[in-house]
C-alpha atoms as a PDB file:
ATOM      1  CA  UNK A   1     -41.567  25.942 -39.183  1.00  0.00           C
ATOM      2  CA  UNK A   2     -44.038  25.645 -42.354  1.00  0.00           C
ATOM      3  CA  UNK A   3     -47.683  25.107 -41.170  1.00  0.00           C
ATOM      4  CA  UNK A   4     -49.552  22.010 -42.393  1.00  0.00           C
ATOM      5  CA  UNK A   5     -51.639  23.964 -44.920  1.00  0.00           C
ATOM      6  CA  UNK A   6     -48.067  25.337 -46.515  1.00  0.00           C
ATOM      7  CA  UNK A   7     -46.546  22.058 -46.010  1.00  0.00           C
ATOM      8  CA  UNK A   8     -49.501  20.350 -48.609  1.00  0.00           C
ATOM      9  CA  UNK A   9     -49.960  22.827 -50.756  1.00  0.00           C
ATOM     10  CA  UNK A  10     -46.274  22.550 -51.498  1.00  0.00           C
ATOM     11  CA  UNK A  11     -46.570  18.790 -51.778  1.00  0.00           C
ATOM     12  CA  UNK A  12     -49.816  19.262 -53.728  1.00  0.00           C
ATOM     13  CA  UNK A  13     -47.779  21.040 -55.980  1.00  0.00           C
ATOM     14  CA  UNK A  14     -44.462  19.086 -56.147  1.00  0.00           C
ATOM     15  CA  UNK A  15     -46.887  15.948 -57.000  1.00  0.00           C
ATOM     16  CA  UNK A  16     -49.227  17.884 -59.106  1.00  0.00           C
ATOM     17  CA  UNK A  17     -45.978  19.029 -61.600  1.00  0.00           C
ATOM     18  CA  UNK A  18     -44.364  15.534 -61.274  1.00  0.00           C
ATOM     19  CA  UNK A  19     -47.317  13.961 -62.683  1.00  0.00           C
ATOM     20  CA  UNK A  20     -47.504  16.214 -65.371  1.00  0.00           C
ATOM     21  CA  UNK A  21     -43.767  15.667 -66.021  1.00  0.00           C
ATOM     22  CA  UNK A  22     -44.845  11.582 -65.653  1.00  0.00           C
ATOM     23  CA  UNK A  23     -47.724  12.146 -68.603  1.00  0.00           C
ATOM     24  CA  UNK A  24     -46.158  13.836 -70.674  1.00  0.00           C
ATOM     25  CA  UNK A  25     -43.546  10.974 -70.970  1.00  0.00           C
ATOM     26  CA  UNK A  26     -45.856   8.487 -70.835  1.00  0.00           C
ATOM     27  CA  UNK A  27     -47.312  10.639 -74.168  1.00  0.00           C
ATOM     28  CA  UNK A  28     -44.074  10.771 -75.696  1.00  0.00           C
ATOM     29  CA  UNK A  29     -43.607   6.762 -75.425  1.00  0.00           C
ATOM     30  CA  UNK A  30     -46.921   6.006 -76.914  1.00  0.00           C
ATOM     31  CA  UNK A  31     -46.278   8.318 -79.636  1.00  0.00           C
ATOM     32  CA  UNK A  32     -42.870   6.776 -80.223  1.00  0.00           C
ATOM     33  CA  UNK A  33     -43.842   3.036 -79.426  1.00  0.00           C
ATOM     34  CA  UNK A  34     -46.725   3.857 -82.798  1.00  0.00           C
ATOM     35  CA  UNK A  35     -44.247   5.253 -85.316  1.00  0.00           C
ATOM     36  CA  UNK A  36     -41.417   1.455 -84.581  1.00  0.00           C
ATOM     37  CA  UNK A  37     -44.702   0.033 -84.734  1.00  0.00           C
ATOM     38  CA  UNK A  38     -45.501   1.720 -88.323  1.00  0.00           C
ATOM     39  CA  UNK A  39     -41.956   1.619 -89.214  1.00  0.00           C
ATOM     40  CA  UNK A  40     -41.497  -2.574 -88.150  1.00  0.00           C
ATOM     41  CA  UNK A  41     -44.580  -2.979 -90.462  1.00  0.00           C
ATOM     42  CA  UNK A  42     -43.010  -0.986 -93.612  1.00  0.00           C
ATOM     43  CA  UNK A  43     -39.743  -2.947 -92.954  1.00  0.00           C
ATOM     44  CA  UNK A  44     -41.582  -6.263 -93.195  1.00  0.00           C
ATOM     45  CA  UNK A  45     -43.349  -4.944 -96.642  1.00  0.00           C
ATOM     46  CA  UNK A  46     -39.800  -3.633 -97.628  1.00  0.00           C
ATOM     47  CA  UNK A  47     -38.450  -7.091 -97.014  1.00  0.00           C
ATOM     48  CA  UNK A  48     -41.149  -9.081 -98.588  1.00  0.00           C
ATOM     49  CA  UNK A  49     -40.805  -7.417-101.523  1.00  0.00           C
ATOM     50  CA  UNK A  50     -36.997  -7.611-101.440  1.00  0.00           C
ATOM     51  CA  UNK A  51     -37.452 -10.821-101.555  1.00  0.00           C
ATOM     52  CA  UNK A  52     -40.061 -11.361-104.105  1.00  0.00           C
ATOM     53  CA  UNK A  53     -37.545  -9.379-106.581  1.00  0.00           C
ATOM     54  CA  UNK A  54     -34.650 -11.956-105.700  1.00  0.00           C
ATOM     55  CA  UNK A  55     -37.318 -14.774-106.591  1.00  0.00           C
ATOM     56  CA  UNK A  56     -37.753 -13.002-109.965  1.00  0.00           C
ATOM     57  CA  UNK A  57     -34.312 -12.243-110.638  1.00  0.00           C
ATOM     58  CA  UNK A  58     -32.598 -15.476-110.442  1.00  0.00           C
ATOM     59  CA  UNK A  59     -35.638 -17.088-112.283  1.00  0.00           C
ATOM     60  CA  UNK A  60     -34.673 -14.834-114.924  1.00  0.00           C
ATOM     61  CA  UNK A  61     -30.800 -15.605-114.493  1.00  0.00           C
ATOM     62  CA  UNK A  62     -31.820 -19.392-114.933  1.00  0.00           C
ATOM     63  CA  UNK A  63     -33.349 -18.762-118.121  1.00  0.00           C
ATOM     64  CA  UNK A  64     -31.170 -16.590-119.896  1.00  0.00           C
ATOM     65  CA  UNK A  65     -28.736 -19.276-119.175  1.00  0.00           C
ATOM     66  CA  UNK A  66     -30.312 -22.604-120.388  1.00  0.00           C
END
């Protein structure tokens, strides 16, 4: 039978790695969650000027043909 003093140092260590496990995901999702962050901001430029350039085309397309 494992004595109490075996029995939590082997829990100790069983929690002890699965919270390491736990931060280092938690690490990974903040760093992720930052870059769609970043990358939904650029998107919204991108599309704003998308559409800024549609503006000036078809202003241009109405004047070349009145």
């Amino acid at each position: 039978m494992v004595s109490d003093e075996m029995g939590a140092w082997l829990h100790d260590r069983a929690t002890r790695e699965l919270q390491e496990q736990i931060d280092a995901v938690l690490a990974r999702i903040v760093s992720v969650s930052e870059q769609i962050q970043k990358l939904a901001y650029e998107n919204k430029s991108l599309k704003s000027d998308i559409a800024r350039f549609h503006k000036q085309l078809s202003k241009k397309s109405l004047t070349r043909s009145a």
